[in-house]
C-alpha atoms as a PDB file:
ATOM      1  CA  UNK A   1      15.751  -7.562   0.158  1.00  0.00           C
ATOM      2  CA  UNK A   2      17.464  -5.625  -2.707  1.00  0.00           C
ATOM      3  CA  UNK A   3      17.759  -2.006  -3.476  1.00  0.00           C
ATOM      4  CA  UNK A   4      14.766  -1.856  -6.044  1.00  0.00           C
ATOM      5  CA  UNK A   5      12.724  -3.713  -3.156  1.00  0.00           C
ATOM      6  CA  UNK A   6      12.910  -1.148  -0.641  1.00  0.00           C
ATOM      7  CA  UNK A   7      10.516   1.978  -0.521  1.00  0.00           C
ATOM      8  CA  UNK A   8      12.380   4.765   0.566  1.00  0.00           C
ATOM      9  CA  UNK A   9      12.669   8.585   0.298  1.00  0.00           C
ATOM     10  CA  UNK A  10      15.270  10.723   1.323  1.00  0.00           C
ATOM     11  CA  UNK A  11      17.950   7.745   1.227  1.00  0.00           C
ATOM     12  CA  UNK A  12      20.945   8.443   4.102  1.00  0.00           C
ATOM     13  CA  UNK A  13      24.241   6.156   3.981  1.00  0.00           C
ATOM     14  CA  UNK A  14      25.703   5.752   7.154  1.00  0.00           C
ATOM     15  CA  UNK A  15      29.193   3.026   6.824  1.00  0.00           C
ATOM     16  CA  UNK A  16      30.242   2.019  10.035  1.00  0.00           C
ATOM     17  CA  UNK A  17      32.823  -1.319  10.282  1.00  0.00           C
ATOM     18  CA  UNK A  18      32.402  -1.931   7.160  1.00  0.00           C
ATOM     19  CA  UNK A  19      28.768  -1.930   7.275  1.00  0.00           C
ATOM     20  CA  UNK A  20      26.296  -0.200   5.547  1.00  0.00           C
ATOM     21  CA  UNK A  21      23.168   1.251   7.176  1.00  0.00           C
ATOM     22  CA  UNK A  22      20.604   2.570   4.944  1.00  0.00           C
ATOM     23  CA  UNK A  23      17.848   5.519   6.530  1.00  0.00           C
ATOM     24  CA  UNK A  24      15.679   6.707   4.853  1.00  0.00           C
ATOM     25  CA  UNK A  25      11.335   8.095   4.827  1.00  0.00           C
ATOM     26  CA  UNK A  26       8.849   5.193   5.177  1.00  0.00           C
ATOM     27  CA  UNK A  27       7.742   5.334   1.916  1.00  0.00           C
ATOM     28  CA  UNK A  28       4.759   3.911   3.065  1.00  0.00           C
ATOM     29  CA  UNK A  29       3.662   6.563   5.346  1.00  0.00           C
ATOM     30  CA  UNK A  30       5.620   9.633   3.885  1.00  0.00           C
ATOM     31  CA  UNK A  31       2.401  11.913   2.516  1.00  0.00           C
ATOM     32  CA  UNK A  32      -0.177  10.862   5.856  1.00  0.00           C
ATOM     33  CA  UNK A  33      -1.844   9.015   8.387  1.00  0.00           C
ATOM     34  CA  UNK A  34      -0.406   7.707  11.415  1.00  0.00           C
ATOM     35  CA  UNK A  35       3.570   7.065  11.256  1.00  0.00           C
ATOM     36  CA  UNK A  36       5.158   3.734  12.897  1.00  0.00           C
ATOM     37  CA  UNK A  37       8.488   5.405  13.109  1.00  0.00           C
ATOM     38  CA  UNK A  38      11.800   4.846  11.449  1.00  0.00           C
ATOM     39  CA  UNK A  39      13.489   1.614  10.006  1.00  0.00           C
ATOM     40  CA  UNK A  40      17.133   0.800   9.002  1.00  0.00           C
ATOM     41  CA  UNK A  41      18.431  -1.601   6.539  1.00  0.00           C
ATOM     42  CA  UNK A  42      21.786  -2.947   7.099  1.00  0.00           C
ATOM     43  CA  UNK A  43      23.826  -4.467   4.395  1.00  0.00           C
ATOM     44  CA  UNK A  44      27.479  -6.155   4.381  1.00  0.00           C
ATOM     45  CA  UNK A  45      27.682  -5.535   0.687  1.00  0.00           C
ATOM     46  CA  UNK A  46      25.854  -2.890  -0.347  1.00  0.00           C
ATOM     47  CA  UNK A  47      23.002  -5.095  -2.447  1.00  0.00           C
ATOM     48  CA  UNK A  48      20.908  -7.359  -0.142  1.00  0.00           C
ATOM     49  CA  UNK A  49      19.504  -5.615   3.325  1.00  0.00           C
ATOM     50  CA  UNK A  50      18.113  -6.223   6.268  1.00  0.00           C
ATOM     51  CA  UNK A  51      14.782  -3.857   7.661  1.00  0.00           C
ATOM     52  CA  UNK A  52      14.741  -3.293  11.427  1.00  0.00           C
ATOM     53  CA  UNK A  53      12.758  -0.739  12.838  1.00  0.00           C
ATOM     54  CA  UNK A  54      14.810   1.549  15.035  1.00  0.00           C
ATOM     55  CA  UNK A  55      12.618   4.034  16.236  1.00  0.00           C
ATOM     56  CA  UNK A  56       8.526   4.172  17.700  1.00  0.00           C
ATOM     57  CA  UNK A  57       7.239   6.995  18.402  1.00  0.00           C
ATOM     58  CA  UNK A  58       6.091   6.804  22.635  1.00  0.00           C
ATOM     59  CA  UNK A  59       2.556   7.566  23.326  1.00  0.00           C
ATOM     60  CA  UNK A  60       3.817  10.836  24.851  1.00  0.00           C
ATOM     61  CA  UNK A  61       5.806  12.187  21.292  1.00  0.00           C
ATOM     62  CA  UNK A  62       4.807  15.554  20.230  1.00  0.00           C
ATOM     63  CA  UNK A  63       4.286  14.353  17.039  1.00  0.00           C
ATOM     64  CA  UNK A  64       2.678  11.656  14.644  1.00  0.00           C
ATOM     65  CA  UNK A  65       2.676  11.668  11.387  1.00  0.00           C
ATOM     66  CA  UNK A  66       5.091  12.806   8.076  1.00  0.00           C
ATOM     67  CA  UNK A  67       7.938  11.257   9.944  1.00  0.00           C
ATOM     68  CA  UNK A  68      10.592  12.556   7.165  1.00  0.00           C
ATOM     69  CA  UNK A  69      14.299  12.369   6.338  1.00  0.00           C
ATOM     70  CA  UNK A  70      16.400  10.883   9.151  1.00  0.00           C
ATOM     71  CA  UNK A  71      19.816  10.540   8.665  1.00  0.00           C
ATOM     72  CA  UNK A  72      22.629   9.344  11.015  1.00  0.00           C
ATOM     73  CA  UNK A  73      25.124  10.607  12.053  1.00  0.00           C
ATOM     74  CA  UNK A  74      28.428   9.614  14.561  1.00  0.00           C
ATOM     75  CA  UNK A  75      29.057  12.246  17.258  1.00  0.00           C
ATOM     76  CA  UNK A  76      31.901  11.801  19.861  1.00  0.00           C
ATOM     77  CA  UNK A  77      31.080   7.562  19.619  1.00  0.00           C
ATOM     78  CA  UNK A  78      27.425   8.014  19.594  1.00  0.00           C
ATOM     79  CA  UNK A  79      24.745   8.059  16.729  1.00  0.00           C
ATOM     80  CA  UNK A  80      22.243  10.779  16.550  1.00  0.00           C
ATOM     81  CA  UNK A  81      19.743  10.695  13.990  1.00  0.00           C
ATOM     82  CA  UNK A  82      18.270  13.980  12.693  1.00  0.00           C
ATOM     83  CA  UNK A  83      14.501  14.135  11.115  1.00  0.00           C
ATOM     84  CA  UNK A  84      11.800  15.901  10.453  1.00  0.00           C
ATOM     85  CA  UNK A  85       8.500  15.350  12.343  1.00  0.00           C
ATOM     86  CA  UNK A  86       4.720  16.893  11.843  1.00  0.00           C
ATOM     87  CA  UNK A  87       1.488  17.377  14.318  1.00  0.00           C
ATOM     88  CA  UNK A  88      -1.733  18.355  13.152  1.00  0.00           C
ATOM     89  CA  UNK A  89      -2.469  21.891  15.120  1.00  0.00           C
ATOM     90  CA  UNK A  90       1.753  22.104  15.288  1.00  0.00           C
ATOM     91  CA  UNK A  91       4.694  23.247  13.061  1.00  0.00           C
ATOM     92  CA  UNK A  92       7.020  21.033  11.049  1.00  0.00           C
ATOM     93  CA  UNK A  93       9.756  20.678  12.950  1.00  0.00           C
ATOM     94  CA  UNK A  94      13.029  19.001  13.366  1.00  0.00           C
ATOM     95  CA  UNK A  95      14.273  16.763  16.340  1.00  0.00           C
ATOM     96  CA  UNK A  96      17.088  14.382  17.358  1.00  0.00           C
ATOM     97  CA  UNK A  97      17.168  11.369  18.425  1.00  0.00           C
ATOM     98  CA  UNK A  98      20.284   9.244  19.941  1.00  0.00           C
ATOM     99  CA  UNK A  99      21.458   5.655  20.421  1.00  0.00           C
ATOM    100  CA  UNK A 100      24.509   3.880  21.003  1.00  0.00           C
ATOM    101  CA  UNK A 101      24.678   1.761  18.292  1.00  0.00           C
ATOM    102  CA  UNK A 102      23.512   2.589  14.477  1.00  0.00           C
ATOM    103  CA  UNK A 103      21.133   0.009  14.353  1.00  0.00           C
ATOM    104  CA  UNK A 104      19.336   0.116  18.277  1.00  0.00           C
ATOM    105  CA  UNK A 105      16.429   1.782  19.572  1.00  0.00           C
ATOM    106  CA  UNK A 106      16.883   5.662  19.164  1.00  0.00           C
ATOM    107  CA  UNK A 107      15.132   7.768  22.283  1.00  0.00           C
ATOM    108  CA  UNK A 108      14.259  11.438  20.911  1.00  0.00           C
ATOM    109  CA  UNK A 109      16.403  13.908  23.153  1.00  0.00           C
ATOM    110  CA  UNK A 110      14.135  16.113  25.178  1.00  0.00           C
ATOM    111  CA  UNK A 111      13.361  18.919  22.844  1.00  0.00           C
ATOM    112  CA  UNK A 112      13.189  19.562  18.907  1.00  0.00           C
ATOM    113  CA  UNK A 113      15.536  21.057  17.498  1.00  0.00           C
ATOM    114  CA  UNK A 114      14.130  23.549  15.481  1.00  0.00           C
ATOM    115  CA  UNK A 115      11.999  26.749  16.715  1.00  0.00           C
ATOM    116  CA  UNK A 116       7.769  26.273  17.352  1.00  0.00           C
ATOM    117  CA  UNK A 117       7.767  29.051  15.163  1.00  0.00           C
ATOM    118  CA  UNK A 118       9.374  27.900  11.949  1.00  0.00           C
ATOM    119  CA  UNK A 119       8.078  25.112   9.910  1.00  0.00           C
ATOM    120  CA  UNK A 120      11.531  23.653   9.453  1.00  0.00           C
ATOM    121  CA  UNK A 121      12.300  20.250   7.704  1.00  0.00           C
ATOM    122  CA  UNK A 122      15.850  18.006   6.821  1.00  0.00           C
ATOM    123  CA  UNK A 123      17.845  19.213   9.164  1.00  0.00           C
ATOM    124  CA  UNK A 124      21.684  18.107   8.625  1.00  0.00           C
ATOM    125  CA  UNK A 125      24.755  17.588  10.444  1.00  0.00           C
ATOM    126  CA  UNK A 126      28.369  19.428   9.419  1.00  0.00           C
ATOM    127  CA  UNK A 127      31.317  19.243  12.059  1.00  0.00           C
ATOM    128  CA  UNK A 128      34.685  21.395  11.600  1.00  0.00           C
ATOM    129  CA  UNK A 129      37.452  22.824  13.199  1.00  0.00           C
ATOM    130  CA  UNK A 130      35.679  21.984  16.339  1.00  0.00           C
ATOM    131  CA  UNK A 131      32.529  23.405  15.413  1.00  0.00           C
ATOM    132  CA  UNK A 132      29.157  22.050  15.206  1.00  0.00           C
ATOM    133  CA  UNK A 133      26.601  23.185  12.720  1.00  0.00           C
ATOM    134  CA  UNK A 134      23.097  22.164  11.508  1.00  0.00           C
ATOM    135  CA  UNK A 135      21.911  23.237   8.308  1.00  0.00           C
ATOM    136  CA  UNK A 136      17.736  22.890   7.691  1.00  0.00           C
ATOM    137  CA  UNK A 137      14.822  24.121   5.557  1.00  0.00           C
ATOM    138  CA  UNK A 138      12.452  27.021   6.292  1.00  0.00           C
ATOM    139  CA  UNK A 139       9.257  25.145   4.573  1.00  0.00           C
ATOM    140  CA  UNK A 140       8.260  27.642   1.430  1.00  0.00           C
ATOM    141  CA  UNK A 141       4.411  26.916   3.038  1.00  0.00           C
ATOM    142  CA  UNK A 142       5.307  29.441   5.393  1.00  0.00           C
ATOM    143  CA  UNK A 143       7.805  31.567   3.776  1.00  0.00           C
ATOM    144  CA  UNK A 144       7.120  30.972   0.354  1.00  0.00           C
ATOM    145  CA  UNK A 145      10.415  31.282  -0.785  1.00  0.00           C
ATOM    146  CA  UNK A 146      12.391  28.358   0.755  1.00  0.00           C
ATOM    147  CA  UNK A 147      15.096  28.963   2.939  1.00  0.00           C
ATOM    148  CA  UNK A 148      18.098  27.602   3.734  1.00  0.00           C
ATOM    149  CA  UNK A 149      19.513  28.494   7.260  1.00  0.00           C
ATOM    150  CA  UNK A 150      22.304  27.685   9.339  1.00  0.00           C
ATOM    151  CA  UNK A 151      22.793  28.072  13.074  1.00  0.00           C
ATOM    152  CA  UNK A 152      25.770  26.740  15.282  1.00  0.00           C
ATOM    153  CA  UNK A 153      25.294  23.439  17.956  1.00  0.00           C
ATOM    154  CA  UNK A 154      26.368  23.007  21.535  1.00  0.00           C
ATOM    155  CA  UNK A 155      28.045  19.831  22.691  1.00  0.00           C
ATOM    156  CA  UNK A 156      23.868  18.955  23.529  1.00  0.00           C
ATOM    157  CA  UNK A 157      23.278  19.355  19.976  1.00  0.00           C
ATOM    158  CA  UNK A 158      21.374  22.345  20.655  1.00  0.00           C
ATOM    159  CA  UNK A 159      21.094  26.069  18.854  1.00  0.00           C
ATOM    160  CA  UNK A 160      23.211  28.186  20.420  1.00  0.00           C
ATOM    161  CA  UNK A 161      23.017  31.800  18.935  1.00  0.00           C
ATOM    162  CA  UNK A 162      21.639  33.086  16.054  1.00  0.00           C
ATOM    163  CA  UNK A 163      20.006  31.172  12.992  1.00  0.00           C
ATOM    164  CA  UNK A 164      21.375  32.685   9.848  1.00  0.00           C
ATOM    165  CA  UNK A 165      19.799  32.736   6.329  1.00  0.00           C
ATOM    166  CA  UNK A 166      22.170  31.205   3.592  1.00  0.00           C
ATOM    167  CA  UNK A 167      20.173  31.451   0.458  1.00  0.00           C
ATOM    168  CA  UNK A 168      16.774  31.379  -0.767  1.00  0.00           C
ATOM    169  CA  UNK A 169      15.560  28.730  -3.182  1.00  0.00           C
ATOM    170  CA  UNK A 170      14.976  31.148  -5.948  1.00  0.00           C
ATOM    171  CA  UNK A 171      18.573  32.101  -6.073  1.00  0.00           C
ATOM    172  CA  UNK A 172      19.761  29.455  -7.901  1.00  0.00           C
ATOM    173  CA  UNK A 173      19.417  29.962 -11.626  1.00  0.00           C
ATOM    174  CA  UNK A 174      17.711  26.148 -12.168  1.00  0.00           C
ATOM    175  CA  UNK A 175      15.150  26.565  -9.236  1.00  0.00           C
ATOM    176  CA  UNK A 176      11.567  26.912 -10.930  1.00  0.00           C
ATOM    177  CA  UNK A 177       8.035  28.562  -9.131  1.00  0.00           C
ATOM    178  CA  UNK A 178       5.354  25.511  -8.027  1.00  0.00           C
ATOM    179  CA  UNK A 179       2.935  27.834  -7.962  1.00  0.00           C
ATOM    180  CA  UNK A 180       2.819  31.790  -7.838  1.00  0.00           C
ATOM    181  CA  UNK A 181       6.054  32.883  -6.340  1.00  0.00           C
ATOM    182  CA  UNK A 182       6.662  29.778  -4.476  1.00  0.00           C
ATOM    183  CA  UNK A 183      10.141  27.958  -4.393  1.00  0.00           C
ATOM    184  CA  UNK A 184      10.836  24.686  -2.939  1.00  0.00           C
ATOM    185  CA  UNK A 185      14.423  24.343  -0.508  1.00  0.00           C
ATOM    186  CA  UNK A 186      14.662  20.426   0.411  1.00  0.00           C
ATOM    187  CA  UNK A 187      17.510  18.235   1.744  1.00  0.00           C
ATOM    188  CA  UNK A 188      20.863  19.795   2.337  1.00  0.00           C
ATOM    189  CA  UNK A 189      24.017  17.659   2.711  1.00  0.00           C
ATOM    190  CA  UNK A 190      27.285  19.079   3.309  1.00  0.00           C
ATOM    191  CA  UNK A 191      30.796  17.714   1.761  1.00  0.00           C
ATOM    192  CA  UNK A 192      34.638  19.228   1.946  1.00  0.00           C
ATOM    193  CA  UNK A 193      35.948  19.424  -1.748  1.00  0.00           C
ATOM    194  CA  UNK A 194      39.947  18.075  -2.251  1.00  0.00           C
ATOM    195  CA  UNK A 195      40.173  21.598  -3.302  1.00  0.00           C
ATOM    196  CA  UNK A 196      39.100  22.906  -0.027  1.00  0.00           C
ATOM    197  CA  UNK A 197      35.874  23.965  -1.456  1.00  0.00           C
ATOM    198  CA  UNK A 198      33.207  23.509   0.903  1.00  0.00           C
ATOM    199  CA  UNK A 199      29.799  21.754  -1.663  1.00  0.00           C
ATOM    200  CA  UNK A 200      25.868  21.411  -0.944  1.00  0.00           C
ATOM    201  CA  UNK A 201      23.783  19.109  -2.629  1.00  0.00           C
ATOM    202  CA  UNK A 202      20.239  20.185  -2.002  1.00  0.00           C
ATOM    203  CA  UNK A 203      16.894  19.640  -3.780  1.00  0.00           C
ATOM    204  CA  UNK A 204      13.928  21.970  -5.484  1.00  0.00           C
ATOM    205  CA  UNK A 205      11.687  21.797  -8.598  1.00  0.00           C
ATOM    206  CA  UNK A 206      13.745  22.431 -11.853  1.00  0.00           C
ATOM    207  CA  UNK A 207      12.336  22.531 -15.285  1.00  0.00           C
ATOM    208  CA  UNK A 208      12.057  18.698 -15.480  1.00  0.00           C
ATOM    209  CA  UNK A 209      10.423  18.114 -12.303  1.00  0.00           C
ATOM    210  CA  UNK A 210      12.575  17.645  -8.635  1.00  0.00           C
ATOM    211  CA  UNK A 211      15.786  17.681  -9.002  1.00  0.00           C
ATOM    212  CA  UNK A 212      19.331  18.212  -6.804  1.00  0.00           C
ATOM    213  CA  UNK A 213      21.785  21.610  -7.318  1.00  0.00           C
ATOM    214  CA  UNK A 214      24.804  21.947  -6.204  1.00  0.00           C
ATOM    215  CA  UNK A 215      26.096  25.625  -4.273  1.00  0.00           C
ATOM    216  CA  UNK A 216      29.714  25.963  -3.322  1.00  0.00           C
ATOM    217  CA  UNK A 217      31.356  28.109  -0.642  1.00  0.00           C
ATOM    218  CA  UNK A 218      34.719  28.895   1.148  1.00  0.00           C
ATOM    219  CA  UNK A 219      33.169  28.349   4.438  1.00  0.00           C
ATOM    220  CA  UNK A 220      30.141  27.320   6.106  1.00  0.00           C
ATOM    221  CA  UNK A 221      28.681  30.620   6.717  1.00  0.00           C
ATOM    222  CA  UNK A 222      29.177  31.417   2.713  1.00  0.00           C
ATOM    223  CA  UNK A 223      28.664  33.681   0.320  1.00  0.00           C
ATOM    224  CA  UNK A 224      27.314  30.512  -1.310  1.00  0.00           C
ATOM    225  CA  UNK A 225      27.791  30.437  -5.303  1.00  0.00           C
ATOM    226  CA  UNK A 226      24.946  28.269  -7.009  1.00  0.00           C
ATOM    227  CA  UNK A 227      26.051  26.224  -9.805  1.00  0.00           C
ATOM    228  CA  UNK A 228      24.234  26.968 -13.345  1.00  0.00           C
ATOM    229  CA  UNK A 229      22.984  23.267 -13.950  1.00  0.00           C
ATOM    230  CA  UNK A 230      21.763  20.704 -11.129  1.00  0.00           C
ATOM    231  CA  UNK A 231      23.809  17.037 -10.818  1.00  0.00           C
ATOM    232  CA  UNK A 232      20.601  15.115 -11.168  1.00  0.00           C
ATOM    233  CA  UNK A 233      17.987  17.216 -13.359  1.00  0.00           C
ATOM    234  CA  UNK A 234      14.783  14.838 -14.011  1.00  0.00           C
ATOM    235  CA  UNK A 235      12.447  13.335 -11.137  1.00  0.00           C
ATOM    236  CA  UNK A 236      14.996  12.518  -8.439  1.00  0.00           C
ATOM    237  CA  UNK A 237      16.284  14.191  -5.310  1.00  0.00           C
ATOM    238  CA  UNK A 238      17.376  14.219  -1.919  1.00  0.00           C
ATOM    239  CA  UNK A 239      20.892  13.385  -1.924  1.00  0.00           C
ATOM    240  CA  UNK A 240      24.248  12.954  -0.476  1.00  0.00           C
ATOM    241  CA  UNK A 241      27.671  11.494  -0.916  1.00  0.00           C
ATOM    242  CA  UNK A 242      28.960   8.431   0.808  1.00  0.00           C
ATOM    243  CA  UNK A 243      32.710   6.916   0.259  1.00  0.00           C
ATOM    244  CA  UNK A 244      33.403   3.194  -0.283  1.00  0.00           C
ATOM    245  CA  UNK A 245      36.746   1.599  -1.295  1.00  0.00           C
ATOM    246  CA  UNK A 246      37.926   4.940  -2.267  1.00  0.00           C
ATOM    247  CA  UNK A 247      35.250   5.828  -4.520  1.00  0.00           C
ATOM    248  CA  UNK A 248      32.476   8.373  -3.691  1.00  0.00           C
ATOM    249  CA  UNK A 249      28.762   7.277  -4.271  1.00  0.00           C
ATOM    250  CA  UNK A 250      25.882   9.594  -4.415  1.00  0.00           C
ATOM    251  CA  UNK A 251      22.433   8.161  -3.103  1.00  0.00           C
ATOM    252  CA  UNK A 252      18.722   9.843  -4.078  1.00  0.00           C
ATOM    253  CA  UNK A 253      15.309   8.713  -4.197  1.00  0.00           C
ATOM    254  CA  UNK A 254      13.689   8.223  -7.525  1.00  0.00           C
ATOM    255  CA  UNK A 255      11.256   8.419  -9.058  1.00  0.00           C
ATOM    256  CA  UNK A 256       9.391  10.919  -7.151  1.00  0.00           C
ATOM    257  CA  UNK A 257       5.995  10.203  -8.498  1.00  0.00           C
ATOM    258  CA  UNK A 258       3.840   7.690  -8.345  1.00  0.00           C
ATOM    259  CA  UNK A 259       3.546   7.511  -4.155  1.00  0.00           C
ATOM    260  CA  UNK A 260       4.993   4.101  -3.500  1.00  0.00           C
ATOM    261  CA  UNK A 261       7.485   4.073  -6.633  1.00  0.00           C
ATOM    262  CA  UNK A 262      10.199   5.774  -4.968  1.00  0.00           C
ATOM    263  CA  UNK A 263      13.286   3.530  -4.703  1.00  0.00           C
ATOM    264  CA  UNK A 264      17.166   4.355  -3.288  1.00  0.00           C
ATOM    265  CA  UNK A 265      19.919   4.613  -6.103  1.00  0.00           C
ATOM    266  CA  UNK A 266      23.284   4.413  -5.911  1.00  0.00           C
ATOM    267  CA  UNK A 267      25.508   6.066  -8.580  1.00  0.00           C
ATOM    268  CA  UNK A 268      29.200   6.765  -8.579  1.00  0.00           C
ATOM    269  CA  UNK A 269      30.297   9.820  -8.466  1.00  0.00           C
ATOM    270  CA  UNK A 270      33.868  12.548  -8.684  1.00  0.00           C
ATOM    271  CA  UNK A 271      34.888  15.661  -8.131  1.00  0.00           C
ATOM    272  CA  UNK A 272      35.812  18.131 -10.429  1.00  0.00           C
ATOM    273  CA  UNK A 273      36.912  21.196  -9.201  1.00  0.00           C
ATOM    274  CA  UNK A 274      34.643  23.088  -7.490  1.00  0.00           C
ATOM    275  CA  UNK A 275      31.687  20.672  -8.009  1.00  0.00           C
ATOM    276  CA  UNK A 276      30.707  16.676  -8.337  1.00  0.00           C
ATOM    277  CA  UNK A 277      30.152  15.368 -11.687  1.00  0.00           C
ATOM    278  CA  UNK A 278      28.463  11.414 -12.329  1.00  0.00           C
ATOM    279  CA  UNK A 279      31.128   8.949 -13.693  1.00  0.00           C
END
């Protein structure tokens, strides 16, 4: 199957031996019911794929439906896949799963990642200077103004210390209200700039619809600086930046409405200074 075949939100890029692995939300089953699990689609050139399903949920998984996000990422030679998972009666929370291979049958590690307390969505992965970080979402249905928080890993891929607030989704100057008061923080991905500059591509509701900012920093733990316009500003979202033959690609979902029209896109991409710019 091709690109504008597959039903996807929340596209992830993983390239591994010159492979590519796209991960992504069952469009299917993103908004309810009962969720099958995850799927991959594995490509040699980037346009025709191949859909195996990678993960299915045991009869003894916490949870069952809005199975959301996963992306994949390579970990001292392994591949852990972070997502977001939902339980009527239970939190939104987010869990990892591991395999040895990108495209095998991923086993959720014992716990979730994220705090019973929180409803917490698209958790990411950053790695430097021999730290370990996840970045996630504290859902604006609990806190009303979306969060974005950060909190440091162990070599178990668990939170060790405190989780620290970044930003809320109302401080960046495109973010608009869904309803009274209410801002939407969705799918961060971290890159290192040339320039040293560390970027975040993340999504909320902008005056066209959903759309995906940009916020720059010196270092993980910020002061984060939110740029005035977002990269993509009409009906498309949940992004991040792969590299292929020395060029960088960005992937998102679009469009975002109707359920079931949502398709991956691939558009090239550069950096300019402190930010990414389309080519």
């Amino acid at each position: 199957m091709k690109l504008d075949e597959i039903n996807l939100r929340d596209p992830f890029i993983l390239i591994e031996k010159n492979q590519f692995y796209l991960y992504g939300s069952y469009g299917k089953e993103a908004w309810g019911g009962k969720a099958s699990g995850f799927y991959v689609y594995a490509s040699s050139d980037g346009v025709h794929f191949n859909e195996k399903q990678i993960f299915k949920p045991s009869k003894d998984f916490w949870a069952d439906e809005n199975f959301w996000a996963p992306e994949v990422h390579k970990i001292n030679g392994k591949f852990y896949l972070f997502a977001s998972f939902y339980k009527k009666g239970h939190k939104r929370r987010c869990h990892i799963l591991s395999c040895d291979t990108p495209d095998g049958f991923y086993e959720p590690l014992d716990d979730p990642l994220t705090s019973p307390d929180f409803d917490c969505l698209d958790a990411t992965y950053f790695e430097e200077n021999g730290h370990k970080y996840t970045v996630f979402c504290h859902e604006w249905v609990q806190c009303r103004d979306g969060e974005m928080l950060l909190a440091e890993l162990d070599d178990q891929l668990k939170i060790v210390g405190p989780v620290q607030k970044l930003f809320n989704a109302s401080d960046a100057p495109w973010t608009r209200s869904i309803e009274k008061d209410s801002f939407v923080t969705d799918g961060p991905f971290l890159r290192r700039l040339k320039n040293g500059k560390l970027v975040m591509l993340w999504s909320s509701v902008g005056e066209k619809g959903y759309a995906m900012g940009m916020s720059v920093a010196d270092k993980i733990q910020g002061p984060w600086h939110h740029v005035q316009k977002p990269l993509i500003d009409s009906d498309g979202g949940h992004g991040m930046i792969f590299e292929k033959d020395d060029k960088l690609f960005l992937t998102y979902h679009m469009p975002n409405h109707p359920s079931g029209a949502e398709r991956p896109h691939f558009v090239q991409i550069k950096e300019d200074g402190d930010q990414l710019i389309l080519v």
